[in-house]
Protein backbone atom coordinates (compact mmCIF):
# COMPACT_ATOMS: atom_id res chain seq x y z
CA UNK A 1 13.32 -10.34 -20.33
CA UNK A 2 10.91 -9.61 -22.78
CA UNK A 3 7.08 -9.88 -21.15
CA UNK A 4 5.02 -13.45 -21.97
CA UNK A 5 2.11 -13.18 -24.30
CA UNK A 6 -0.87 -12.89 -22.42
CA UNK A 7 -2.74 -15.11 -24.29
CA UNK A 8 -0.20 -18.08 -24.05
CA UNK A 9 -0.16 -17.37 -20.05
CA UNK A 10 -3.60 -18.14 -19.76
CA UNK A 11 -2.84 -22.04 -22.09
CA UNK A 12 -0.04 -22.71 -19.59
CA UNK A 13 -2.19 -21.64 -16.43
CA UNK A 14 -5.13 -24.01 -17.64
CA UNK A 15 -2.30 -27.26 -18.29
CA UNK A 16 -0.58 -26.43 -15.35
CA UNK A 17 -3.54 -25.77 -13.34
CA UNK A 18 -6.41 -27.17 -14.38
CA UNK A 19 -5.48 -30.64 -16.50
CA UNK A 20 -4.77 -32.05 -12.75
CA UNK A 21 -7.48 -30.40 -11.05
CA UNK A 22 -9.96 -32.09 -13.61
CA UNK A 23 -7.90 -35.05 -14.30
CA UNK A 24 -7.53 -36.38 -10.42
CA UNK A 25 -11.50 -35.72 -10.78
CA UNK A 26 -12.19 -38.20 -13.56
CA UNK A 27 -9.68 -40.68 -12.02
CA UNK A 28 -11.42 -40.52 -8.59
CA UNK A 29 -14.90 -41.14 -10.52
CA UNK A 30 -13.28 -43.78 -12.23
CA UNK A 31 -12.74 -46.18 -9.59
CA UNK A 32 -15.61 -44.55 -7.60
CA UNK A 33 -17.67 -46.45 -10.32
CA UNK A 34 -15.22 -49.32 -10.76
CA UNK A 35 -15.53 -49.99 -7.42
CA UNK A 36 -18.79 -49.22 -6.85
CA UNK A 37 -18.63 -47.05 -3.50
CA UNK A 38 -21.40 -45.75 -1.51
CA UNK A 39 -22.84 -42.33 -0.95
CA UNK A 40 -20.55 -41.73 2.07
CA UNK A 41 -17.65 -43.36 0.05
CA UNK A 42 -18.29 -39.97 -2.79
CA UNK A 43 -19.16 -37.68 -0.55
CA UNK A 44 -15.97 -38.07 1.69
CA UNK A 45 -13.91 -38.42 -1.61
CA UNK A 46 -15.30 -35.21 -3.45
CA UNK A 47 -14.86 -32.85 -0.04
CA UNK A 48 -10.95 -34.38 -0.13
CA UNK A 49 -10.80 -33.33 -4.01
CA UNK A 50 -12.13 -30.01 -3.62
CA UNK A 51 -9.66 -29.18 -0.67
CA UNK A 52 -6.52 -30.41 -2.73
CA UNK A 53 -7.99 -28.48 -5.48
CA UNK A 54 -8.34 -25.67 -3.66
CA UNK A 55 -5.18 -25.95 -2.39
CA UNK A 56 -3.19 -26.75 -5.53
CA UNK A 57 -4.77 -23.55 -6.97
CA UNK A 58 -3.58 -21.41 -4.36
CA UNK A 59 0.09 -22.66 -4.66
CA UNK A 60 -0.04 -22.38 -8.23
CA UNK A 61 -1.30 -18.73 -8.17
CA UNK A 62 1.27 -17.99 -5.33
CA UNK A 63 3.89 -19.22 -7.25
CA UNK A 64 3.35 -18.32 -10.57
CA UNK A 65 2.42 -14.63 -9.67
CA UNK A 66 6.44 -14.51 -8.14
CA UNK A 67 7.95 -16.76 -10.83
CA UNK A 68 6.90 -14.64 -13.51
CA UNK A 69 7.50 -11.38 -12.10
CA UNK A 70 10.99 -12.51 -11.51
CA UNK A 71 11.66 -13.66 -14.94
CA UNK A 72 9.92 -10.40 -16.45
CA UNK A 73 7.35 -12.65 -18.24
CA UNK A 74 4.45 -10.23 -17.07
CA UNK A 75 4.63 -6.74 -15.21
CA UNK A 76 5.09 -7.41 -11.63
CA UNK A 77 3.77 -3.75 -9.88
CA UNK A 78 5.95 -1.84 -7.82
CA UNK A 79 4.95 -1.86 -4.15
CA UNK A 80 5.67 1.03 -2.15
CA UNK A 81 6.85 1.04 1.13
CA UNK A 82 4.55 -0.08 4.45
CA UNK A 83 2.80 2.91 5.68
CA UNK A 84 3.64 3.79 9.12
CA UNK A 85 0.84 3.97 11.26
CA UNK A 86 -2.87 2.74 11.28
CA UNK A 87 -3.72 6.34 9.57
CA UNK A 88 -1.68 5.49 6.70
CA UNK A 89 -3.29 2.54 5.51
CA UNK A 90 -4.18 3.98 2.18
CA UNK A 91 -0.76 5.30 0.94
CA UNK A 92 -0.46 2.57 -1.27
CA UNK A 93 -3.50 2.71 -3.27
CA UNK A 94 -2.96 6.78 -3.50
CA UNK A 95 1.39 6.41 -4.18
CA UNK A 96 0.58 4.29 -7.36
CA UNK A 97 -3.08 6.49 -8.09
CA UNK A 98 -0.51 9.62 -8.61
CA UNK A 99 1.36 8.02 -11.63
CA UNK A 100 -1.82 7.39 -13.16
CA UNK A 101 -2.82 10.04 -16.21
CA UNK A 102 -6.81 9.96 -15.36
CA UNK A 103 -8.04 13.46 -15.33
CA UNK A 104 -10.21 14.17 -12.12
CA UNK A 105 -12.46 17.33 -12.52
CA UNK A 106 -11.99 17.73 -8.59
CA UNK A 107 -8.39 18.31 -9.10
CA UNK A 108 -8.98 21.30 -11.61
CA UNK A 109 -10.55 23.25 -8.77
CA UNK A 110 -7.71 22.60 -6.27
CA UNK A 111 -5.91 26.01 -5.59
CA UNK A 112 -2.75 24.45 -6.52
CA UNK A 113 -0.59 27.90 -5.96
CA UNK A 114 -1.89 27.97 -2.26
CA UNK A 115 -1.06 24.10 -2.30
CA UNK A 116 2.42 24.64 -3.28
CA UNK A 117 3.07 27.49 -0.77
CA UNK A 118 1.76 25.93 1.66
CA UNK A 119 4.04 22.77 1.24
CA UNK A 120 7.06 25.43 0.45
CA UNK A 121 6.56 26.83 3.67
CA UNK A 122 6.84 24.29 6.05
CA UNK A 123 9.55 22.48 4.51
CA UNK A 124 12.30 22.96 7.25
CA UNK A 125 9.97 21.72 9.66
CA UNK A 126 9.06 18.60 7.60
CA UNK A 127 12.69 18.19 6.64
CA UNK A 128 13.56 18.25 10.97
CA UNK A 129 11.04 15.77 11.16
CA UNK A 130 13.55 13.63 8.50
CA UNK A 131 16.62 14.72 10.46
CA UNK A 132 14.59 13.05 13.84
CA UNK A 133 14.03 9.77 12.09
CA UNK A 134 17.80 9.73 11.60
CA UNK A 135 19.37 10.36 14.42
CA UNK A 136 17.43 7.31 15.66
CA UNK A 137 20.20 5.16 13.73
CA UNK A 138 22.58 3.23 15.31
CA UNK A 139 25.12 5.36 15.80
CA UNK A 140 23.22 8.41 16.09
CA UNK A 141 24.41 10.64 12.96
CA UNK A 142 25.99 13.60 14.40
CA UNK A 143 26.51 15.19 10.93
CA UNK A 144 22.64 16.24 10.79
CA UNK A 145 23.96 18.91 12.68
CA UNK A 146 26.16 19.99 9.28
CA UNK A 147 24.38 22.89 7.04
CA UNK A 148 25.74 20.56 3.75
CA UNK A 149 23.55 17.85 5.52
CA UNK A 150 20.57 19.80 5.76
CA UNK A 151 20.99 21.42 2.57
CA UNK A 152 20.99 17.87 0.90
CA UNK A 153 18.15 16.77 3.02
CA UNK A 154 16.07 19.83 1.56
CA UNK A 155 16.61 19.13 -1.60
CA UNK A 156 16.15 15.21 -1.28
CA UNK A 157 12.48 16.44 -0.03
CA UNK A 158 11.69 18.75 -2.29
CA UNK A 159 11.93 16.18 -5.32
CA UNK A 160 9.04 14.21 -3.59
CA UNK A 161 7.20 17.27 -4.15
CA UNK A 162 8.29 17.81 -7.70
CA UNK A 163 7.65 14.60 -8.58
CA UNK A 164 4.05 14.22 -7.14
CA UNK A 165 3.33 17.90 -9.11
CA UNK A 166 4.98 16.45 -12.43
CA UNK A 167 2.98 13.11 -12.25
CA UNK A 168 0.57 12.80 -15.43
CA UNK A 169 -2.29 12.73 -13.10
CA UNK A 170 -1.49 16.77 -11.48
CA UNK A 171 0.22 17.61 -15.15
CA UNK A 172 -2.69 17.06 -16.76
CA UNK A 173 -5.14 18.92 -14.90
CA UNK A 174 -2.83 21.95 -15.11
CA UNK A 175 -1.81 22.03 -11.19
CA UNK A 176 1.92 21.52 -12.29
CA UNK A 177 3.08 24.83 -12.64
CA UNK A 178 1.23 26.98 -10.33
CA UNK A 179 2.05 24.22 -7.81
CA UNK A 180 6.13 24.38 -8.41
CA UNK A 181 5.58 28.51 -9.06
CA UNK A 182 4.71 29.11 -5.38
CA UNK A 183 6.31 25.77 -3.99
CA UNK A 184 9.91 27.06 -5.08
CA UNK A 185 9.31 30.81 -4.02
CA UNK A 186 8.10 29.49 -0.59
CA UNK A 187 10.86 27.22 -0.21
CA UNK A 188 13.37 29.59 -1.41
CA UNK A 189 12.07 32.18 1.44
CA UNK A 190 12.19 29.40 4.52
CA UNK A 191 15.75 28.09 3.87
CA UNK A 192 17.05 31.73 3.05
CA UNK A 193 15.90 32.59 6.57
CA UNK A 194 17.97 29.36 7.81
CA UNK A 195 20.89 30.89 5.96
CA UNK A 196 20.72 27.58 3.90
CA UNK A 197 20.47 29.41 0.75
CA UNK A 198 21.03 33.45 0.01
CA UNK A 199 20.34 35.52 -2.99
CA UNK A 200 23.64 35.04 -4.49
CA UNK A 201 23.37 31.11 -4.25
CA UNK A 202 20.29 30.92 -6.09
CA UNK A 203 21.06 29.85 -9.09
CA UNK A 204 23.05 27.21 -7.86
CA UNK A 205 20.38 25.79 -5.68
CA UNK A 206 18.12 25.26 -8.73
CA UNK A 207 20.88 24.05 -10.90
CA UNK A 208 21.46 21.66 -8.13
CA UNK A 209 17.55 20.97 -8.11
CA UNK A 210 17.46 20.26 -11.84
CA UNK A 211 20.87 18.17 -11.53
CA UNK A 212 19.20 15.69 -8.28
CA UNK A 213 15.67 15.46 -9.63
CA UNK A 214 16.33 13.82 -12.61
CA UNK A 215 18.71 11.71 -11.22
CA UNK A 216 16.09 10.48 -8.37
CA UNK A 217 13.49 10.06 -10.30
CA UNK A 218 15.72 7.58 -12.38
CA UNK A 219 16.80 6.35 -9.47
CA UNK A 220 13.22 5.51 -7.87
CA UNK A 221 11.50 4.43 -11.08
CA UNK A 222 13.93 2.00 -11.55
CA UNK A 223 13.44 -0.03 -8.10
CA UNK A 224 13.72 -3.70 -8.00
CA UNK A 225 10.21 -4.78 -7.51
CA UNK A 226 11.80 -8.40 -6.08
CA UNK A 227 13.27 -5.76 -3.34
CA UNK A 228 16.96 -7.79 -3.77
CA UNK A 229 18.51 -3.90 -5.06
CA UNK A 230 18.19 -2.12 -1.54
CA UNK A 231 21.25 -0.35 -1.78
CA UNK A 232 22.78 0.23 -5.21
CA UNK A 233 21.34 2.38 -7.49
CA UNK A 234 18.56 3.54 -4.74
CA UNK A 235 17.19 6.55 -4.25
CA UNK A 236 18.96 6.83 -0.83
CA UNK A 237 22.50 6.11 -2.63
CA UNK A 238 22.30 8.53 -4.72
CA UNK A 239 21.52 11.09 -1.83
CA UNK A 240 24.78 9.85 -0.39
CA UNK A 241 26.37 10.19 -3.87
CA UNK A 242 25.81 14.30 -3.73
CA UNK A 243 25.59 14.21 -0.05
CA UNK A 244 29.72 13.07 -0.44
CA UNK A 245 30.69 11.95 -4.19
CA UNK A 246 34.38 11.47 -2.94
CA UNK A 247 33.11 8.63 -0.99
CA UNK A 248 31.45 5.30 -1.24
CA UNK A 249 27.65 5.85 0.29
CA UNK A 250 27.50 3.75 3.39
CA UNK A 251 24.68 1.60 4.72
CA UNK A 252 22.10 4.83 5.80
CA UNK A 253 21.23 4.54 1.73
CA UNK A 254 18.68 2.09 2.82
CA UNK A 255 17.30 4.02 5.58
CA UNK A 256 17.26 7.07 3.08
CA UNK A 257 15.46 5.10 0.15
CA UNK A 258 13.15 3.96 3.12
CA UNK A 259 12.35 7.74 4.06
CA UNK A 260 12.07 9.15 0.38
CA UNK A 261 9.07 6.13 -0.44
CA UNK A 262 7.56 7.65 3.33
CA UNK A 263 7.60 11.10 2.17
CA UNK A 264 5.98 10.31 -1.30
CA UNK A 265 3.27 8.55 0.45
CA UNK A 266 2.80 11.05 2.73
CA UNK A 267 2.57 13.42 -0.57
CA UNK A 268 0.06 11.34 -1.99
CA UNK A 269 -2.40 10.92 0.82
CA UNK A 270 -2.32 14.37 0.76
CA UNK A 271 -3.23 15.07 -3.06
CA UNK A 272 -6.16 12.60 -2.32
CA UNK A 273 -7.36 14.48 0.96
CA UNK A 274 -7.26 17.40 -1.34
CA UNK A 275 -9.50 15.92 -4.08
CA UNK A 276 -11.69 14.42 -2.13
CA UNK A 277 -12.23 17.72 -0.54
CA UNK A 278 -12.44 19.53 -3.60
């Protein structure tokens, strides 16, 4: 639906809002004076005013902060996923920071090639740390054990990283490239020494990378922000898609979607560690 004018959302907010705020004011003043009450007779009656007022503002705000998000009548922001841990706290602020196109001199003097080998490097281990998280489902998934699994898994991980170093915000102060350069070549050299990928699959493990990034990033842009869509259309079913397209993904797409909005967090703290330290 198409967004409400701003200007005409501020008119309903003041007649919805305000009119009986101010009107149950005049009428208690009314027969205040009509009736001629004392000074503890307006004092009691103007604290119970201000605490329905109060109150009536707050469940007008409540509500009409979810009602018109749900109809589309204003942008209602995408909230990430809870952060983990006590550490974590900031994720949130930094996940939506990334999409944002402000240039940060700090980020030009990142070494962004180090930053990308660095993250190349140790994606097996990161991606085990996935694999640990899953097996903690109910039933344990014994197909973790499966190189197809892990192969998936790799990829699924490494589009976190390609889309925090595609983001307007890294594009923009030129860390894109010499971040993917080095993050691909140091990726490339972990999983060929799992036997995950080999010289002669190359090619086909970037056209699979340039088939399943697009296709997340669709997939994760387009979240419900209501959080009804957990399962269709996620992130995490469209892992399962690749993972087995002869099948219907089954209920560890919401797990997965779960994991991927982790990882980007975790992706994002990081870029902000790194500009702060800049």
């Amino acid at each position: 639906m198409k967004e409400f004018p701003r200007a005409w959302i501020g008119v309903l907010y003041g007649a919805i809002v305000w009119l009986p705020v101010f009107g149950s004011l005049y009428a208690n003043i009314r027969d205040a004076l009509a009736g001629r009450w004392g000074v503890t007779d307006w004092i009691v009656m103007l604290l119970l005013w201000a605490a329905g007022a109060v109150v009536w503002m707050f469940i007008c705000d409540w509500g009409a902060h979810r009602i018109g998000g749900w109809f589309g009548w204003w942008p209602n922001s995408r909230t990430p996923a809870q952060p983990v841990d006590a550490e974590a706290e900031i994720l949130v602020g930094d996940a939506s920071a990334i999409r944002e196109p402000q240039i940060s001199m700090k980020l030009h003097s990142v070494p962004w090639d180090e930053v990308g080998a660095a993250l190349g490097s140790q994606l097996l281990k990161d991606v085990s740390r996935l694999s640990e998280e899953l097996t903690k489902t109910t039933p344990p998934l014994r197909e973790l054990r499966h190189l197809r699994w892990r192969y998936e898994l790799c990829l699924f991980h490494m589009f976190w990283a390609w889309y925090v170093a595609t983001s307007p915000r890294l594009a923009n102060a030129n860390a894109t490239k010499p971040f993917l350069d080095n993050y691909y070549g140091a990726a490339f050299t972990t999983l060929a020494d799992a036997g995950l990928v080999t010289k002669e699959t190359y090619a086909q493990w970037r056209r699979d990378a340039e088939v399943r990034f697009p296709a997340y990033k669709e997939a994760f842009e387009r979240a419900d922000p209501t959080g009804l869509r957990f399962y269709t259309g996620t992130v995490g079913y469209t892992f399962l898609r690749f993972l087995e397209p002869d099948r219907d993904p089954s209920g560890l797409a919401v797990i997965i979607t779960e994991l991927g909005s982790i990882i980007f967090q975790e992706l994002a703290k990081y870029i902000e560690k790194l500009e702060r330290g800049a």
